[in-house]
PDB file of N, CA and C in Angstrom:
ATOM      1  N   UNK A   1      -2.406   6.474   5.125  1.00  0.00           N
ATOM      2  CA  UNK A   1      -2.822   5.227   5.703  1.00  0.00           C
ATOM      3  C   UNK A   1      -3.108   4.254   4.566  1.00  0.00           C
ATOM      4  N   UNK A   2      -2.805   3.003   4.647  1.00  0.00           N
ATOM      5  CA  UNK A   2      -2.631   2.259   4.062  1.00  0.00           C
ATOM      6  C   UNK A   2      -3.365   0.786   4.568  1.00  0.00           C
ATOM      7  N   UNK A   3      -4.141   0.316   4.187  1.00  0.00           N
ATOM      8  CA  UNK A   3      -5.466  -0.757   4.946  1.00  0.00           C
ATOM      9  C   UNK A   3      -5.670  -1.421   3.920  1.00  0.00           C
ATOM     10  N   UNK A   4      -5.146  -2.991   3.752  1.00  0.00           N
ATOM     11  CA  UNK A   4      -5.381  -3.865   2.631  1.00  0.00           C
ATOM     12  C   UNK A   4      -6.394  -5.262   2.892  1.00  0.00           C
ATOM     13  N   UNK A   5      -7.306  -5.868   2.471  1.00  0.00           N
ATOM     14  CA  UNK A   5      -8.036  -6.997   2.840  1.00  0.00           C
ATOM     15  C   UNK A   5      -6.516  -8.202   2.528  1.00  0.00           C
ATOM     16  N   UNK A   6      -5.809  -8.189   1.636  1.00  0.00           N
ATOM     17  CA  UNK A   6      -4.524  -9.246   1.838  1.00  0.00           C
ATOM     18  C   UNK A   6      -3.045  -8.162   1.144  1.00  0.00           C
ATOM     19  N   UNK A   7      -2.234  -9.273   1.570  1.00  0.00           N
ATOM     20  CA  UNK A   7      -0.736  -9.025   0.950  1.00  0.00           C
ATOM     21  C   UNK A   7      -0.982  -8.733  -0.655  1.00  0.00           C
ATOM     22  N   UNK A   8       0.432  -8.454  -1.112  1.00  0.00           N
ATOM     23  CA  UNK A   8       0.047  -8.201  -2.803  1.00  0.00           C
ATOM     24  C   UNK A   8       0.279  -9.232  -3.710  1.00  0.00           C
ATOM     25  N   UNK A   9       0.573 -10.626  -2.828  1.00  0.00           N
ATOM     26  CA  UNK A   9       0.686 -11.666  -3.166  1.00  0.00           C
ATOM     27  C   UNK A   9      -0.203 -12.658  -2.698  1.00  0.00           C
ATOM     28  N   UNK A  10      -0.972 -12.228  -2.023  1.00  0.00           N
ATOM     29  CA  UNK A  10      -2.417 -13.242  -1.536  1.00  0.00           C
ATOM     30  C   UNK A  10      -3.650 -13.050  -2.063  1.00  0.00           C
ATOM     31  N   UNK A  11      -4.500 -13.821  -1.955  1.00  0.00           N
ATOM     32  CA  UNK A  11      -5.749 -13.610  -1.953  1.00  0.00           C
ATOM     33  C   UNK A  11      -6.459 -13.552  -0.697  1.00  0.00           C
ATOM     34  N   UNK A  12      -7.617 -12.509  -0.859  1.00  0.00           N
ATOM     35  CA  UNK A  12      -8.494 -12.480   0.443  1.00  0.00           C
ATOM     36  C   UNK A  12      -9.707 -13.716   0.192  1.00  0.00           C
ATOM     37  N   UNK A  13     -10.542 -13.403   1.336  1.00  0.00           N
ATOM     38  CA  UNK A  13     -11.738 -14.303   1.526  1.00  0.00           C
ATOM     39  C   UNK A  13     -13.016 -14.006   1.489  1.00  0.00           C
ATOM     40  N   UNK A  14     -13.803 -14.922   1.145  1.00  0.00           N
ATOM     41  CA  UNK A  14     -14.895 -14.404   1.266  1.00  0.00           C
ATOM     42  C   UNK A  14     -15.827 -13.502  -0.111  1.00  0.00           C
ATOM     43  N   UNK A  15     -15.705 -13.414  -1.025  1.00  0.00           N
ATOM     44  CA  UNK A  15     -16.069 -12.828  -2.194  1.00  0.00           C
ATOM     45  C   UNK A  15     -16.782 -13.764  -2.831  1.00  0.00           C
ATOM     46  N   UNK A  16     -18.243 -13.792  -2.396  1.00  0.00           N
ATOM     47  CA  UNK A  16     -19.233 -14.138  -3.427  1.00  0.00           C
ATOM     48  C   UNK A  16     -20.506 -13.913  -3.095  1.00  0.00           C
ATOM     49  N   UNK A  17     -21.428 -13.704  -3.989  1.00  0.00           N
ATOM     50  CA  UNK A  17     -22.713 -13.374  -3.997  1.00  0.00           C
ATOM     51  C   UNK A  17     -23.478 -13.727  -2.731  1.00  0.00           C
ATOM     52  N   UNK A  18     -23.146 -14.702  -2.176  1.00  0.00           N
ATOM     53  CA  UNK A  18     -24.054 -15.414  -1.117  1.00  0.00           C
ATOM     54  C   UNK A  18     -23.378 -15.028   0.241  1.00  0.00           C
ATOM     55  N   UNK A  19     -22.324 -14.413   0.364  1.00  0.00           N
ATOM     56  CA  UNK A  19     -22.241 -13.526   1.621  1.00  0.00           C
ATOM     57  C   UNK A  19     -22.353 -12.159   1.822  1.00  0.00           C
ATOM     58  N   UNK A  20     -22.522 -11.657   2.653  1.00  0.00           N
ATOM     59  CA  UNK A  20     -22.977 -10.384   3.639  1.00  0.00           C
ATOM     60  C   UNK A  20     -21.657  -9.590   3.365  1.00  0.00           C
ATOM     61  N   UNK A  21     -20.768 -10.314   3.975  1.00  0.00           N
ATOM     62  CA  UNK A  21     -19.577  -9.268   3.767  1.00  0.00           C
ATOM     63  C   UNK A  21     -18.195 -10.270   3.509  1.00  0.00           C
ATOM     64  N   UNK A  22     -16.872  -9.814   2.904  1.00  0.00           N
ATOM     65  CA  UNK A  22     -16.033 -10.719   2.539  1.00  0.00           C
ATOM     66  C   UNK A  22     -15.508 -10.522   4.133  1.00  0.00           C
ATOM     67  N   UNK A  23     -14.330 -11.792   4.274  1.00  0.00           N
ATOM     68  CA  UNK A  23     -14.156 -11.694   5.831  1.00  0.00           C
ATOM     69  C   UNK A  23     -13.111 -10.226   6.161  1.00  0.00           C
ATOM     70  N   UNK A  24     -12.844  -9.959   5.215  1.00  0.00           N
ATOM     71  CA  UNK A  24     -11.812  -8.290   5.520  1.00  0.00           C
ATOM     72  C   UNK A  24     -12.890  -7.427   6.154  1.00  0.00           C
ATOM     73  N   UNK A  25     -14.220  -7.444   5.528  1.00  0.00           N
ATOM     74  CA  UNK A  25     -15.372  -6.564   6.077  1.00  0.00           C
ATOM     75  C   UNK A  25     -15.902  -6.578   7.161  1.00  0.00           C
ATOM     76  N   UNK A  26     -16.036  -8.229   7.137  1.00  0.00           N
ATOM     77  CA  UNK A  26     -16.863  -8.397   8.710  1.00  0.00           C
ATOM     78  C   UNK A  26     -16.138  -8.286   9.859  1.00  0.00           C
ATOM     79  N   UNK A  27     -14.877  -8.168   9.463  1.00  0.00           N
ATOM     80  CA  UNK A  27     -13.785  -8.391  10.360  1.00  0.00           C
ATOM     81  C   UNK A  27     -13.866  -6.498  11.525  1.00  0.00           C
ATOM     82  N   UNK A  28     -13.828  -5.855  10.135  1.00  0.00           N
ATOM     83  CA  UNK A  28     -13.390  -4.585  10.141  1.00  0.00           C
ATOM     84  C   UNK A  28     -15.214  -3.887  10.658  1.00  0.00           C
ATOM     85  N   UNK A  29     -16.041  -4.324  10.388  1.00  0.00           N
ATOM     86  CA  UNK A  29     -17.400  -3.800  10.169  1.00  0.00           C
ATOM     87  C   UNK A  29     -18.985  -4.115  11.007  1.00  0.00           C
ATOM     88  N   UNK A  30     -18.641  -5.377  10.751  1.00  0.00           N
ATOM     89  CA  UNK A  30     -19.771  -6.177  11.031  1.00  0.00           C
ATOM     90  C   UNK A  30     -19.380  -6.276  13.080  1.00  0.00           C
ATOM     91  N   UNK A  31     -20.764  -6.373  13.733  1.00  0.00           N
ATOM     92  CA  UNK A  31     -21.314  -5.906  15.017  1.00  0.00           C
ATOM     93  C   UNK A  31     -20.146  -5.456  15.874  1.00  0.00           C
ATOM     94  N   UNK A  32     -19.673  -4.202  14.952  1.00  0.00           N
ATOM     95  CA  UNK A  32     -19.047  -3.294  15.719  1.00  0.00           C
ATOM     96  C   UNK A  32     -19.318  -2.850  17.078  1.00  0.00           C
ATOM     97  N   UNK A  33     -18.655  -2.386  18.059  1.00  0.00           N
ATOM     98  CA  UNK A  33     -18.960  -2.375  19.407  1.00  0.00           C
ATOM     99  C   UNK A  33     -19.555  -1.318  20.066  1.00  0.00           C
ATOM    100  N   UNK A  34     -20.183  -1.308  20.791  1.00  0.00           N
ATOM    101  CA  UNK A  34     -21.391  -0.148  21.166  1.00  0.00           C
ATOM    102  C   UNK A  34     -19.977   0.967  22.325  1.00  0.00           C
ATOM    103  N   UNK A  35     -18.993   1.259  21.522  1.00  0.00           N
ATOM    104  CA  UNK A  35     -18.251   2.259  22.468  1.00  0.00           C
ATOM    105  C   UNK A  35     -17.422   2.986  21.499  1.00  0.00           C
ATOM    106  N   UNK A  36     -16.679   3.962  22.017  1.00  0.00           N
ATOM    107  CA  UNK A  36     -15.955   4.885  20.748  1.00  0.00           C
ATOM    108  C   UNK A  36     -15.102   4.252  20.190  1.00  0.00           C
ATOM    109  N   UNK A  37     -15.249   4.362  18.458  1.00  0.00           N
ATOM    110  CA  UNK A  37     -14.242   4.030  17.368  1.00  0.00           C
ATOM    111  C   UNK A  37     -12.923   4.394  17.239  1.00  0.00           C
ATOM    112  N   UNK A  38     -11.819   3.546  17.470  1.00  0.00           N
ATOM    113  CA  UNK A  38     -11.027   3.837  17.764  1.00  0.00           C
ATOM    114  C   UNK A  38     -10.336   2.994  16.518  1.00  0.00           C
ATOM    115  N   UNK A  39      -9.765   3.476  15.091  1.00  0.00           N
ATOM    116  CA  UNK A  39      -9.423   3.292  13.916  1.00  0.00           C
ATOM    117  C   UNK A  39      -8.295   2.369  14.433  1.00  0.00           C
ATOM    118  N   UNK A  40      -7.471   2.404  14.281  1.00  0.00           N
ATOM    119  CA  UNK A  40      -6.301   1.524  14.635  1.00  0.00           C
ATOM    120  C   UNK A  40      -6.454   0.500  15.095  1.00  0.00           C
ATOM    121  N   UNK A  41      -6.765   0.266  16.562  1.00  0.00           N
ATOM    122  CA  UNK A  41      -6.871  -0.558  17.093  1.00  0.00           C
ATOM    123  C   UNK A  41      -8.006  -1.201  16.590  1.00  0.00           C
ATOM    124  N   UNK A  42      -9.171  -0.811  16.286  1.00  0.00           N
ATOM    125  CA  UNK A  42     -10.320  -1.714  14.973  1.00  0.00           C
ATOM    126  C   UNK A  42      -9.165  -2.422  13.914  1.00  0.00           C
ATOM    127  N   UNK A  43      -9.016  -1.806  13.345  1.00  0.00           N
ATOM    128  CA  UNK A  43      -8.046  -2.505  12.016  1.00  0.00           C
ATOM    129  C   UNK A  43      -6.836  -3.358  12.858  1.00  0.00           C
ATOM    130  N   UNK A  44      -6.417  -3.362  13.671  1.00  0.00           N
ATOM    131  CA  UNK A  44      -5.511  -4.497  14.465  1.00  0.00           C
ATOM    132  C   UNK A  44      -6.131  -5.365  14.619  1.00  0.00           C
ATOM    133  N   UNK A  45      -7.329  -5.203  15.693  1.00  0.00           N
ATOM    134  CA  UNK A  45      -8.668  -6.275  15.897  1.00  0.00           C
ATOM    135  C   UNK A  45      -8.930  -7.320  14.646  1.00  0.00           C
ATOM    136  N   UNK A  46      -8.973  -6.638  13.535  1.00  0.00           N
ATOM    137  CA  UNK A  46      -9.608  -6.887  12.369  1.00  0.00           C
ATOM    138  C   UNK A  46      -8.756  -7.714  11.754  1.00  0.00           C
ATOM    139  N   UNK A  47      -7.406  -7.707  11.581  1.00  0.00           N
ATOM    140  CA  UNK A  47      -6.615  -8.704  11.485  1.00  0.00           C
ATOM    141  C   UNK A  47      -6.153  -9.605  11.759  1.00  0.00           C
ATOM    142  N   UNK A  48      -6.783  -9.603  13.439  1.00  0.00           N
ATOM    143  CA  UNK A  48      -6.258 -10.802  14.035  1.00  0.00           C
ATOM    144  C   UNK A  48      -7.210 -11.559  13.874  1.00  0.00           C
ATOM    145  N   UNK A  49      -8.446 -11.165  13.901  1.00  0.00           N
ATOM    146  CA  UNK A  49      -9.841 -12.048  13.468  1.00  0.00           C
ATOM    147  C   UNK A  49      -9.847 -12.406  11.862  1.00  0.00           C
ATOM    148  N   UNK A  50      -9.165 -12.300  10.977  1.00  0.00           N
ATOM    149  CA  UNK A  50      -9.416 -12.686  10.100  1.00  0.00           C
ATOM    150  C   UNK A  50      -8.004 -13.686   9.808  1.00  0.00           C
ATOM    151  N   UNK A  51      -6.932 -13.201  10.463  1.00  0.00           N
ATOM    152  CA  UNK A  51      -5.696 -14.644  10.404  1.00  0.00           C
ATOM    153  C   UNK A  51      -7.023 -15.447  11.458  1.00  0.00           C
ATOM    154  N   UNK A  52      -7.155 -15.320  12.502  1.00  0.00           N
ATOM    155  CA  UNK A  52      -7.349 -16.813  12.920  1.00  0.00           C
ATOM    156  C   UNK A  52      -8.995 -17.368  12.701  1.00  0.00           C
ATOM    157  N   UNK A  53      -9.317 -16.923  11.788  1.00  0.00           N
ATOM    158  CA  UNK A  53     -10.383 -17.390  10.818  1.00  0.00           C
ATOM    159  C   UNK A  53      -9.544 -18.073   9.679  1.00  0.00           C
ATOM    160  N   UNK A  54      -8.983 -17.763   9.456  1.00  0.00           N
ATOM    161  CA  UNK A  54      -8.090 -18.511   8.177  1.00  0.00           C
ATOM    162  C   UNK A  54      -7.176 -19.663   8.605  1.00  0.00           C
ATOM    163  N   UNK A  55      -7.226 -19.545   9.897  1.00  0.00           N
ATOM    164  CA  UNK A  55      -6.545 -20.875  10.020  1.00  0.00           C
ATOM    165  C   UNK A  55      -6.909 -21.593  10.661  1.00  0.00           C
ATOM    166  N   UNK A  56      -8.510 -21.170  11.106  1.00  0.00           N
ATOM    167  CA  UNK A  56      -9.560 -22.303  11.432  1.00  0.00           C
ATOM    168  C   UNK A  56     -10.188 -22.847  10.880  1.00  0.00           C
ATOM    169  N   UNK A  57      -9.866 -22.536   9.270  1.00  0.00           N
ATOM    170  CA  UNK A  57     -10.523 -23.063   7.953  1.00  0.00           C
ATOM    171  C   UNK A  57      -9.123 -23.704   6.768  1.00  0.00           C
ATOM    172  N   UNK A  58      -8.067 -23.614   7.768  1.00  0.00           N
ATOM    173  CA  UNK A  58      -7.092 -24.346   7.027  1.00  0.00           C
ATOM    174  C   UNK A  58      -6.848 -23.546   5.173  1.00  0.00           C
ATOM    175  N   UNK A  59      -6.974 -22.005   5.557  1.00  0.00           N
ATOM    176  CA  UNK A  59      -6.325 -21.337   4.239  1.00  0.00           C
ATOM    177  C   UNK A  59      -5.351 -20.901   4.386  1.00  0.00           C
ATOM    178  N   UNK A  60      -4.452 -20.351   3.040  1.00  0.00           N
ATOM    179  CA  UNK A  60      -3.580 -20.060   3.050  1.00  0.00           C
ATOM    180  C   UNK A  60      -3.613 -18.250   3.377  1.00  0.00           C
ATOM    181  N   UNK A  61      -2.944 -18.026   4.795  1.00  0.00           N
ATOM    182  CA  UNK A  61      -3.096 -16.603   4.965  1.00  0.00           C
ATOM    183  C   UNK A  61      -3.304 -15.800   4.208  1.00  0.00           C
ATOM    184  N   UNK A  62      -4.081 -14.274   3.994  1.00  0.00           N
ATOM    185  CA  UNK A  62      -4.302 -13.176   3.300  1.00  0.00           C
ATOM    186  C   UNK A  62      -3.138 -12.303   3.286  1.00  0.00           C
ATOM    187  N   UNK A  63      -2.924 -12.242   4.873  1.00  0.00           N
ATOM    188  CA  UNK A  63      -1.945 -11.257   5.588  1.00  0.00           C
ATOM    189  C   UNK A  63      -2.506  -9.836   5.090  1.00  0.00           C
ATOM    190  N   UNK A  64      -3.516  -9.257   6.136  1.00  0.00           N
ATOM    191  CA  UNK A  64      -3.886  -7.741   5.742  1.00  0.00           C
ATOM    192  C   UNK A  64      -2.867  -6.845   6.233  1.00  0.00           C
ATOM    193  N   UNK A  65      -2.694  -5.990   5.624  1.00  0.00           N
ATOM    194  CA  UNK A  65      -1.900  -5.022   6.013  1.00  0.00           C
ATOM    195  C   UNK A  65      -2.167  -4.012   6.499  1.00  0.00           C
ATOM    196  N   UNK A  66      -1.481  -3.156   7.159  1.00  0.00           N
ATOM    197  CA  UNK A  66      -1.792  -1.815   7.922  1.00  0.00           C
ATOM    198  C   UNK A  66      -0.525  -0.972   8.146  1.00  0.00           C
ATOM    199  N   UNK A  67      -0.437   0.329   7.220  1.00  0.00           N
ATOM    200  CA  UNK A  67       0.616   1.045   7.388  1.00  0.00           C
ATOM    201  C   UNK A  67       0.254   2.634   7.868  1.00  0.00           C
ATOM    202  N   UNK A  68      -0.236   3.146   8.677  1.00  0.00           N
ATOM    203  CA  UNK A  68      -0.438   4.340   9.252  1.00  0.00           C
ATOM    204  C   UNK A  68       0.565   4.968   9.556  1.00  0.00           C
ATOM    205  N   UNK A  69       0.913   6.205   8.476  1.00  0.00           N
ATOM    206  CA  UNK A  69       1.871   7.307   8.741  1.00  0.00           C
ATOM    207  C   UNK A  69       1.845   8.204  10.265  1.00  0.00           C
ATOM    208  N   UNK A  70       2.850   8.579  10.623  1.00  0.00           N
ATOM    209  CA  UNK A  70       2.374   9.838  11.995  1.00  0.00           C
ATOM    210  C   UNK A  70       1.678  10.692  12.024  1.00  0.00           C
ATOM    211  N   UNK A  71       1.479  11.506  10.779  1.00  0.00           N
ATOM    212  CA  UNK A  71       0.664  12.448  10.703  1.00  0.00           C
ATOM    213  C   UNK A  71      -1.019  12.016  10.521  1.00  0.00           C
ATOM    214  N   UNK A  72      -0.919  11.309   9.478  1.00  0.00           N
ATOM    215  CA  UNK A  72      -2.173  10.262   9.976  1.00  0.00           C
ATOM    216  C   UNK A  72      -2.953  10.034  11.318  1.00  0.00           C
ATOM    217  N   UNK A  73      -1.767   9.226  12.020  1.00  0.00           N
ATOM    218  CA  UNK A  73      -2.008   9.001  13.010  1.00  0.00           C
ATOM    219  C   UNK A  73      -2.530   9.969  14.151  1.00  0.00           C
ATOM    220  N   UNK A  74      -1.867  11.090  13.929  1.00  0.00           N
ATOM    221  CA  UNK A  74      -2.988  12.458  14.203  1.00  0.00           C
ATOM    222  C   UNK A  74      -4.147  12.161  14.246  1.00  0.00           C
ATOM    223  N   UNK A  75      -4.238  12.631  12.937  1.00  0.00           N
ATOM    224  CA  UNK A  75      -5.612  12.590  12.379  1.00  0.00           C
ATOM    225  C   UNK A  75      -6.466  12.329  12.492  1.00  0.00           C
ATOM    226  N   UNK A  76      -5.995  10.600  12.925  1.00  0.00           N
ATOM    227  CA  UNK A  76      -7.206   9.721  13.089  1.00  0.00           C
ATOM    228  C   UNK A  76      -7.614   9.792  14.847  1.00  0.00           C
ATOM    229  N   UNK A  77      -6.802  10.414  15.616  1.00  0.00           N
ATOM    230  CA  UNK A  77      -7.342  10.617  16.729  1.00  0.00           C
ATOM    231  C   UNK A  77      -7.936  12.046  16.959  1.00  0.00           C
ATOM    232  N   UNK A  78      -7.590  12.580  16.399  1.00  0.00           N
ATOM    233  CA  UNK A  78      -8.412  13.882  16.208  1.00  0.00           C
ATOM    234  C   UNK A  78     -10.424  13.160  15.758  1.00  0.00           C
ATOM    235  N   UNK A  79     -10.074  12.805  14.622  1.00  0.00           N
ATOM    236  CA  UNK A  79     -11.076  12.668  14.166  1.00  0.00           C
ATOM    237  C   UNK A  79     -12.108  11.227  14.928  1.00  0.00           C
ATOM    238  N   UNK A  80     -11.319  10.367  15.998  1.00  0.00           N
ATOM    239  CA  UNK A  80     -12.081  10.020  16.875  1.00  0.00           C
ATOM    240  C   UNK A  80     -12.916  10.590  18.194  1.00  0.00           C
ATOM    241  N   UNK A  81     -11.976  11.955  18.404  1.00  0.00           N
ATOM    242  CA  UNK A  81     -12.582  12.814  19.440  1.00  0.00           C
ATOM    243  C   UNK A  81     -13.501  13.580  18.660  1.00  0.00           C
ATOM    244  N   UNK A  82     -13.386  13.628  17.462  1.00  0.00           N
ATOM    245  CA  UNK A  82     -14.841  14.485  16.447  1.00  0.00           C
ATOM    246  C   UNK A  82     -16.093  13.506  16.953  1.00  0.00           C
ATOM    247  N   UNK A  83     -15.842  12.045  16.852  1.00  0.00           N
ATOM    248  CA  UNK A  83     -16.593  11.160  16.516  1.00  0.00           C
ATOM    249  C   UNK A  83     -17.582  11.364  17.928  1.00  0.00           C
ATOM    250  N   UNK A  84     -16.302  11.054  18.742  1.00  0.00           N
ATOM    251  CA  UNK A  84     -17.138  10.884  20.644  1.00  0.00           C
ATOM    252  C   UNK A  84     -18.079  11.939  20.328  1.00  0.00           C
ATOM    253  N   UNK A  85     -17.849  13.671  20.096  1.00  0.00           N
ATOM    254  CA  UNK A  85     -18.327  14.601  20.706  1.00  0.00           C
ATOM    255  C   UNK A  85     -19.321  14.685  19.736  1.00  0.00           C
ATOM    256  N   UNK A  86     -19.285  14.444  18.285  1.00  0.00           N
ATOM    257  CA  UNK A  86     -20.290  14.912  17.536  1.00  0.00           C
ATOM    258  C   UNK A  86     -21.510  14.553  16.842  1.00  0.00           C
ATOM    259  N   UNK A  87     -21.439  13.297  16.832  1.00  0.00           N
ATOM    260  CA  UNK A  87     -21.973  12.101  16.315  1.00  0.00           C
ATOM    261  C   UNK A  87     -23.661  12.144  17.136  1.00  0.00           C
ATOM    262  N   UNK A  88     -23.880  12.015  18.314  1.00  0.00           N
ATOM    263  CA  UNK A  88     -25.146  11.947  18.518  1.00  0.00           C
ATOM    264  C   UNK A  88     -25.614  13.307  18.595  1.00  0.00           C
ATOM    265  N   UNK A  89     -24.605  14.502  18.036  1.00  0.00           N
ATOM    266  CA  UNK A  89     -25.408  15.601  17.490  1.00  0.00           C
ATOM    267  C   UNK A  89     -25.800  15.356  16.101  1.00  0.00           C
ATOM    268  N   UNK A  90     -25.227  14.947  15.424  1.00  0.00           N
ATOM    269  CA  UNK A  90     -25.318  14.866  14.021  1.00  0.00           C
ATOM    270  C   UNK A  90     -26.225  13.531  13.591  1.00  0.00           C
ATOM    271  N   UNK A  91     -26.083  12.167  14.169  1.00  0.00           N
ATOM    272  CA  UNK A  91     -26.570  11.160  13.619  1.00  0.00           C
ATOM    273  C   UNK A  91     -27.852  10.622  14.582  1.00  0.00           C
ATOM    274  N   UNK A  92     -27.742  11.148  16.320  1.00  0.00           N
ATOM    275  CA  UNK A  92     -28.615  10.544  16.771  1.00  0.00           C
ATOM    276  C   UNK A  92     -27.376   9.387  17.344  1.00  0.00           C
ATOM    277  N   UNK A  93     -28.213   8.985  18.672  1.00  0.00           N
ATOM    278  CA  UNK A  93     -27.735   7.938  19.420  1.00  0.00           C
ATOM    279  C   UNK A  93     -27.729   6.294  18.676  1.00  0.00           C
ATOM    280  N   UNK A  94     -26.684   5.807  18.537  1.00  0.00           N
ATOM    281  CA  UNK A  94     -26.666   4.270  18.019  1.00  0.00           C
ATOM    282  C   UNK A  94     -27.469   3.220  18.615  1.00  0.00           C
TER     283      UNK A  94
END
């Protein structure tokens, strides 16, 4: 899996001392949703909120990327059904 804040020819946003998170973060991070994590579709979410943040501020796109192999893609649903079942054994309710 492959998850970039921009292209390898852009710059991202948001990088300086006086914010919380750059917008790749908040995009991806910040008041995440009170239901199961579902990797992919977060990081899709996460891109579309940060193009049309960028072009409600008149920048020149980041373009984040997202390349998830198949086997990966396993993975990561495996490891979301870890998440559902195990998590308020392990961490306590959110």
């Amino acid at each position: 899996m492959i998850f970039t804040a921009a292209a390898s020819d852009k710059a991202s946003f948001g990088c300086s001392h006086e914010n919380e998170y750059t917008y790749f973060g908040e995009a991806l991070f910040k008041n995440i949703e009170d239901k199961p994590y579902q990797f992919i579709e977060s990081f899709n979410r996460a891109i579309t909120k940060i193009t049309q943040r960028e072009l409600s501020e008149n920048l020149i796109p980041s373009e984040p990327q997202l390349f998830v192999g198949s086997q990966m893609k396993e993975k990561l649903q495996l490891l979301e059904q870890d998440i559902v079942h195990y998590t308020p054994e392990r961490f306590g309710t959110f």
